[in-house]
Structures are given as C-alpha cells and as structure tokens.
Protein backbone atom coordinates (compact mmCIF):
# COMPACT_ATOMS: atom_id res chain seq x y z
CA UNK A 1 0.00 0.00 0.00
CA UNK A 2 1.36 3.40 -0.93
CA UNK A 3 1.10 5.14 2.45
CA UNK A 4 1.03 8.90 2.86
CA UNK A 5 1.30 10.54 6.71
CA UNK A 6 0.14 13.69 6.63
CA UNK A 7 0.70 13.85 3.28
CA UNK A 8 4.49 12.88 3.84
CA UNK A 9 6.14 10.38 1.92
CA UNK A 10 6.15 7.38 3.78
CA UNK A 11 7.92 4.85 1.05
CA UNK A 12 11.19 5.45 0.01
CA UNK A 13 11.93 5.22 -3.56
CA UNK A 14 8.44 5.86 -4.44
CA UNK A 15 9.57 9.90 -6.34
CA UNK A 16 12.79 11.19 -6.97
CA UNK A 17 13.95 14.27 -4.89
CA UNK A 18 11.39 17.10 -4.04
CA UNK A 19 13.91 19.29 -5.54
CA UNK A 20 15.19 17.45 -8.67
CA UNK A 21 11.11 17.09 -9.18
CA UNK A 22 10.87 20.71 -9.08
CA UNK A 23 13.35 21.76 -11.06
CA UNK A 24 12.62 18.87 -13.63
CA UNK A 25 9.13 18.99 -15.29
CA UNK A 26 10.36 16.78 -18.72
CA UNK A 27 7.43 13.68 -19.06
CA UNK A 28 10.63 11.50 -19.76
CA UNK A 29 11.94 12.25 -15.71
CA UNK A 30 10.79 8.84 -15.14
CA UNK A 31 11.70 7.00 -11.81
CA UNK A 32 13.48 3.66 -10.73
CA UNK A 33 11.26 0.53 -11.28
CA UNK A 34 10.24 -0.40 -8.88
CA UNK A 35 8.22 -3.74 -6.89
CA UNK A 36 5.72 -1.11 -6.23
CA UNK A 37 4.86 -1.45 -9.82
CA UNK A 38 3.81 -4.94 -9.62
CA UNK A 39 0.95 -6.97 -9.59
CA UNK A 40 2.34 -9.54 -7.44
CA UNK A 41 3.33 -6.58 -4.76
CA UNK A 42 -0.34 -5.39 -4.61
CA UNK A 43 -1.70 -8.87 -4.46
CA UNK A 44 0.19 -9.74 -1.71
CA UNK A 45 -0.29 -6.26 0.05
CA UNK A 46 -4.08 -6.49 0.20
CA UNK A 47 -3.91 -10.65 0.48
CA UNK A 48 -2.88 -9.51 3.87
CA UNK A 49 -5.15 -6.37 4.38
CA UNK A 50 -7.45 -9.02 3.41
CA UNK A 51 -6.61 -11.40 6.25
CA UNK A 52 -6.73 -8.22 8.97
CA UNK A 53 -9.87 -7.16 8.23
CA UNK A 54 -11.45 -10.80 8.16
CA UNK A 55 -9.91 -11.28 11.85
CA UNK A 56 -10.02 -7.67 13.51
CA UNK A 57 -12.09 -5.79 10.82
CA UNK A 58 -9.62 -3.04 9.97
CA UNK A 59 -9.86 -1.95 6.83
CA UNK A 60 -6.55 -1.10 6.54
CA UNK A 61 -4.39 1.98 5.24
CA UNK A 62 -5.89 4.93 3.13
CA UNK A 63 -3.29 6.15 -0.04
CA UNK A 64 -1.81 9.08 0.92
CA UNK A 65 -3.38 9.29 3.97
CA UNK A 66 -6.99 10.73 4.99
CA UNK A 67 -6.60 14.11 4.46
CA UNK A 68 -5.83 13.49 0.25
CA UNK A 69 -8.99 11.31 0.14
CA UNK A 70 -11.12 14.46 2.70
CA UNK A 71 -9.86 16.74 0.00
CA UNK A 72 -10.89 15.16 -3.03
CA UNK A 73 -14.44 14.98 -1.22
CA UNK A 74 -14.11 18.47 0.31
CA UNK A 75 -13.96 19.62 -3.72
CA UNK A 76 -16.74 17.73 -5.14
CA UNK A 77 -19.17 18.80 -2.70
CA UNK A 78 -18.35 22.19 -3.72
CA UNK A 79 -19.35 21.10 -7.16
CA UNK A 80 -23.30 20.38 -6.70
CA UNK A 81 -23.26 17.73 -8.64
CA UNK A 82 -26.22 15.14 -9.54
CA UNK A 83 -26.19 12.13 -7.14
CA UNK A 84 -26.91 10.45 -10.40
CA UNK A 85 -23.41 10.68 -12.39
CA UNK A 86 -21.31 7.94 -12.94
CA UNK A 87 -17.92 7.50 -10.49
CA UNK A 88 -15.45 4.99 -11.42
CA UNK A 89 -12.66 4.93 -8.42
CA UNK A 90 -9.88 3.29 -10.23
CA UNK A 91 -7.38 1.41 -8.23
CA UNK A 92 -9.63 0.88 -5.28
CA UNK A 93 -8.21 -0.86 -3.06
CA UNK A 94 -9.76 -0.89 0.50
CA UNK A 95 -12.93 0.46 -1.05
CA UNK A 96 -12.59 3.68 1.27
CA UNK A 97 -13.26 6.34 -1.05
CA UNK A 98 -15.96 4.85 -2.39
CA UNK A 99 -17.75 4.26 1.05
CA UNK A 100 -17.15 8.50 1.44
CA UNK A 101 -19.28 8.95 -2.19
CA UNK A 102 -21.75 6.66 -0.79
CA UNK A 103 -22.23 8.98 2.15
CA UNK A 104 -22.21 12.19 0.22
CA UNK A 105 -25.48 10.60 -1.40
CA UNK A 106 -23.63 9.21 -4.84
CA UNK A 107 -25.42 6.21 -6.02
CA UNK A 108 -23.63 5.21 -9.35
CA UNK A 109 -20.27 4.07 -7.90
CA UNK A 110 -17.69 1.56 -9.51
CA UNK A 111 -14.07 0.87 -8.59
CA UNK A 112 -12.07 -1.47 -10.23
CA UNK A 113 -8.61 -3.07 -9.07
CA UNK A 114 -6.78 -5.87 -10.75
CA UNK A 115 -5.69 -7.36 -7.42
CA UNK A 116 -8.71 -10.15 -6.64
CA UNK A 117 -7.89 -9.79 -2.78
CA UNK A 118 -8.48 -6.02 -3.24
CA UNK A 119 -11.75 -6.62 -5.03
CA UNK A 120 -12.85 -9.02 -2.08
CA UNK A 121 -11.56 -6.56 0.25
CA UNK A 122 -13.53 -3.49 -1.01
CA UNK A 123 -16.50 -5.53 -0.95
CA UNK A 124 -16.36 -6.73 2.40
CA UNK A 125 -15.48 -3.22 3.57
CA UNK A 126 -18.71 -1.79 1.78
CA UNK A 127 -20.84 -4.67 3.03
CA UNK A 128 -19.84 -3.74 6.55
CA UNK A 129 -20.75 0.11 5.88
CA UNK A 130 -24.21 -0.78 4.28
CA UNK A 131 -23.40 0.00 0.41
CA UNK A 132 -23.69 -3.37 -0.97
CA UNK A 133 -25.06 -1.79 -4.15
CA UNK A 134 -21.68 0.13 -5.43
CA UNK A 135 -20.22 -2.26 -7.97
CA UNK A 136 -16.64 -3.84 -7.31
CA UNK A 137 -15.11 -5.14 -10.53
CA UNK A 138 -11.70 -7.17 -10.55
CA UNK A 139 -10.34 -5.44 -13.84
CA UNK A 140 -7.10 -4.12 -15.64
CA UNK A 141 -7.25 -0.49 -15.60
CA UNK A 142 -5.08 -0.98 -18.72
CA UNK A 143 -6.66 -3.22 -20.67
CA UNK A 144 -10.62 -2.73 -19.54
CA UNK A 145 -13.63 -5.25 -21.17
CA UNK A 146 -15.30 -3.55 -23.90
CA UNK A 147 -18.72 -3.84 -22.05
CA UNK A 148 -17.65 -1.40 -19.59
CA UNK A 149 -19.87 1.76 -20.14
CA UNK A 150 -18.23 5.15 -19.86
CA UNK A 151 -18.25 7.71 -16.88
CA UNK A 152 -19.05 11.26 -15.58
CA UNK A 153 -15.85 10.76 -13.24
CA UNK A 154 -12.82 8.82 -13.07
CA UNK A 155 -10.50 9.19 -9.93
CA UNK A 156 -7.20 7.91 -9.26
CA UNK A 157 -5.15 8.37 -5.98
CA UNK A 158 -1.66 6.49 -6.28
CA UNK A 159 -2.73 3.69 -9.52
CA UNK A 160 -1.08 6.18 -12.17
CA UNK A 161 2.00 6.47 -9.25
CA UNK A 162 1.68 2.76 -9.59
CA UNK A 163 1.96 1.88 -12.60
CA UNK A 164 5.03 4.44 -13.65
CA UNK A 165 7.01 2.37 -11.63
CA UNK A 166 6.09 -0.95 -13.74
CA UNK A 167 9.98 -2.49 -14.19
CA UNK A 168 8.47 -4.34 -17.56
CA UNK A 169 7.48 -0.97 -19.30
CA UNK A 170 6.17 2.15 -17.15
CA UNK A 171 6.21 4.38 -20.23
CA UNK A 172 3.89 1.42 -22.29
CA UNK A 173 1.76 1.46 -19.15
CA UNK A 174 1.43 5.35 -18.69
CA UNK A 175 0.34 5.62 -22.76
CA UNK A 176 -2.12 2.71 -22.27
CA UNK A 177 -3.98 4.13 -18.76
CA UNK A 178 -3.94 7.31 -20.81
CA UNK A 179 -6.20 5.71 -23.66
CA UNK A 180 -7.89 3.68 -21.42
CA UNK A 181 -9.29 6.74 -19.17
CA UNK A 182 -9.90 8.39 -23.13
CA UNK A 183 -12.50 5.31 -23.88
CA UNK A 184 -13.82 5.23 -19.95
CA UNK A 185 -14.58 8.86 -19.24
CA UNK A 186 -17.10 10.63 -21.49
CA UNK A 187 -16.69 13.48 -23.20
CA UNK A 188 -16.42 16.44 -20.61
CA UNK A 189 -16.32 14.30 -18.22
CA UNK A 190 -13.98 15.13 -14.80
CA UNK A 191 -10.74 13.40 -14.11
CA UNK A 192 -9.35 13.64 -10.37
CA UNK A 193 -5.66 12.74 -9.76
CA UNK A 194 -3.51 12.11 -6.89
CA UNK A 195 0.13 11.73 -7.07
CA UNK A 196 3.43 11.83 -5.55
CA UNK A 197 5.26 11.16 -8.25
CA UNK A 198 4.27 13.29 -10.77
CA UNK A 199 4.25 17.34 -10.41
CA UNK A 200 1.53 19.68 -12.46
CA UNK A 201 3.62 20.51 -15.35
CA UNK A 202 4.35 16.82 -15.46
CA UNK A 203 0.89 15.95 -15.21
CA UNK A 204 0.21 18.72 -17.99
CA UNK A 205 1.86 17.03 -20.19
CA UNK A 206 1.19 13.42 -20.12
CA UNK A 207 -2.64 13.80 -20.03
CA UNK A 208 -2.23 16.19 -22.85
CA UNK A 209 -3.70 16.70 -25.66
CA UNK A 210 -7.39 15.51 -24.85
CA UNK A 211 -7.24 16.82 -21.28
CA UNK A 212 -7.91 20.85 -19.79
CA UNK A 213 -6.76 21.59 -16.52
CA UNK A 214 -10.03 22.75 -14.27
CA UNK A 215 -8.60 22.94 -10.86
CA UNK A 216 -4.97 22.38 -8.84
CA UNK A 217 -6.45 21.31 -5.51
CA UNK A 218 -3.90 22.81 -2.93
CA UNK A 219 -1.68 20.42 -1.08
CA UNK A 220 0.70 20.85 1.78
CA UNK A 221 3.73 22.61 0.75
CA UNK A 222 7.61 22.29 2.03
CA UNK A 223 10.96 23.71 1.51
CA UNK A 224 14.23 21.59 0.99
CA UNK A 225 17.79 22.86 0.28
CA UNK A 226 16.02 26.24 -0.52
CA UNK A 227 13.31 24.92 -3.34
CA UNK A 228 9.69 24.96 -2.29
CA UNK A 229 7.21 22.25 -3.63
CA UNK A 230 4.80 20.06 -2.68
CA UNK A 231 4.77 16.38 -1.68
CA UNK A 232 1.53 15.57 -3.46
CA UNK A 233 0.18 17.08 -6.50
CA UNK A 234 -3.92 16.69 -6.61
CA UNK A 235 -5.41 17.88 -10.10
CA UNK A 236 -8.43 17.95 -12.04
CA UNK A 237 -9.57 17.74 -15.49
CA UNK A 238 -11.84 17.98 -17.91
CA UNK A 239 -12.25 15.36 -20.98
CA UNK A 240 -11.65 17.31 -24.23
CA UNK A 241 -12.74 14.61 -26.46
C-alpha cells in the first residue's frame, strides 16, 4: 500500500527528490522501477489487508493518507453535482473512497482493481458500511472489457504512481492508462488525480492533448535545500474529447 502521513512520503523510492522534481518537469523524468509497480506486490499487500480485516475488521491503510482522500471529497461537494453521475474509483483498493461517495449521497459508484484480494476486500469493507449496491469489478485499468460503459468521473489516488514504476514498461503502461481513461470517461467528463510522483507541469503534459486543466487542488507545501514544492500534486480535469 502506498502510504502517505500527513501527506508525507512514507515509502522510500516511491519519487525522486522534491527538488530534482521541481526543477525537472520533462514527461521523460521517469523513476526507478520499482516492486511497487507490480501486480504480485499489490496482491500480496491487500492478500494480507485481506486477512486483517477478516480477523479484527480493519480496513486497513488509506493512499496518501486521509486528508488526500477528505480533499478530493471536500472539492466535489463544492461542485453540486447530480447524485446520479457515474464514479469509477480506479485502483480501489480498500474500497474507502468509495464508502465517502456513498455517504455524500452518490449512487452510481464503480471501482475497479486488478488485485482479486483487493476486489474481495472493497466488498467486504462496503458490506460492513451498508453500500452493498456500489459495484466492485476485478479489472485491468489498462486493458478494460469492452462492455464497460463510460463515466461522468474517473479518480485515481496512487494507480497512475503505480503503474510508472512498472519495471516491464512504465512508459507502455502510462500511454495505455492514458487511452484507457480516453475510452472510460465521457466526453467532458472530470478526471481527479492524486500523485506523488508526478508534479503539475508533469501531469500537464502526459494527459495532454485531450485533457484541460479545471482545478490544482492545494496540497501541503515544504521547503528543501532552498526549493519549495509540494509532496503531493492533486489535479483535475476535464475530458476534451
């Protein structure tokens, strides 16, 4: 699990230096594969998140920490949007942001994770809050079915992070998410990122052209060796299809 406290990084290896990322905003600064990028990693992971909430029923860590997931929410609400619109949480792991949507009122909810012991997770998780009606899908973000309709939203908090760090191809992964969330979110639709990895410009750039920058959602910032930045970059978009 990618684990933000207090929006800190909590994983080593996970970004490069706050201050080489700030001074660095080229889409090829990639980062160091890593295990992180792995399916076998994140199977394992929530295999045991799994086995913790079946004995003690904690549901385990939040990416990045509450406060990136309270933020995300803080925004939409601000938004007024239909309970109605289509939400697909992708890389959803415990299921946690999912069971916040369900308590703002959002009834069309889907989150998809490849890991099976994160799909069984989620679902127990929701079960437990009383949303057994948001839909849990075990699915590659990167290579969805072709029955799966398209949606108002897409959200990501630490997949895209994920997948970057894929040792068999990170760039082939980033250009496939990229038409993958093209096919999933309809046109105009909002995309909400997350990331510790990537900065704005960065962001800018790989999501471009097809995507318009609507919002930076403002993140904790810090100083190091005289650069300021921030540890997590939270943006949204628009679908320019």
């Amino acid at each position: 699990m990618i684990v933000m406290e207090n929006d800190t990084l909590a994983i080593p290896n996970m970004s490069d230096s706050s201050s080489e990322m700030s001074q660095n905003t080229s889409q090829e600064n990639d980062f160091t594969p890593s295990k992180l990028g792995t399916k076998d990693y994140w199977d394992q992971a929530y295999q045991r998140e799994l086995e913790t909430f079946k004995d003690i029923g904690d549901v385990g860590e939040i990416w990045f920490g509450e406060e990136s997931m309270d933020r995300v929410i803080r925004w939409i609400e601000t938004q007024n949007l239909p309970d109605d619109i289509s939400i697909l949480d992708i890389g959803t792991g415990n299921g946690m942001f999912l069971v916040e949507l369900a308590k703002q009122g959002f009834t069309k909810l889907t989150g998809v994770d490849y890991s099976s012991a994160s799909v069984e997770l989620a679902k127990g998780v929701l079960r437990e809050e009383g949303f057994t009606e948001v839909n849990i899908v075990e699915m590659d973000f990167l290579n969805p079915p072709s029955g799966l309709t398209s949606f108002d939203m897409c959200m990501d908090k630490g997949t895209f992070d994920a997948i970057s760090l894929n040792p068999a191809d990170g760039q082939q992964g980033k250009a496939q998410y990229v038409a993958s969330l093209r096919r999933l979110l309809r046109p105009q639709g909002l995309f909400i990122i997350t990331s510790c990895n990537w900065t704005k410009e960065q962001l800018l750039q790989i999501f471009s052209p097809g995507f318009e920058l609507v919002k930076e959602l403002p993140t904790p910032r810090f100083q190091f060796g005289g650069v300021t930045g921030n540890s997590v970059t939270a943006l949204v978009f628009r679908h320019q299809a």
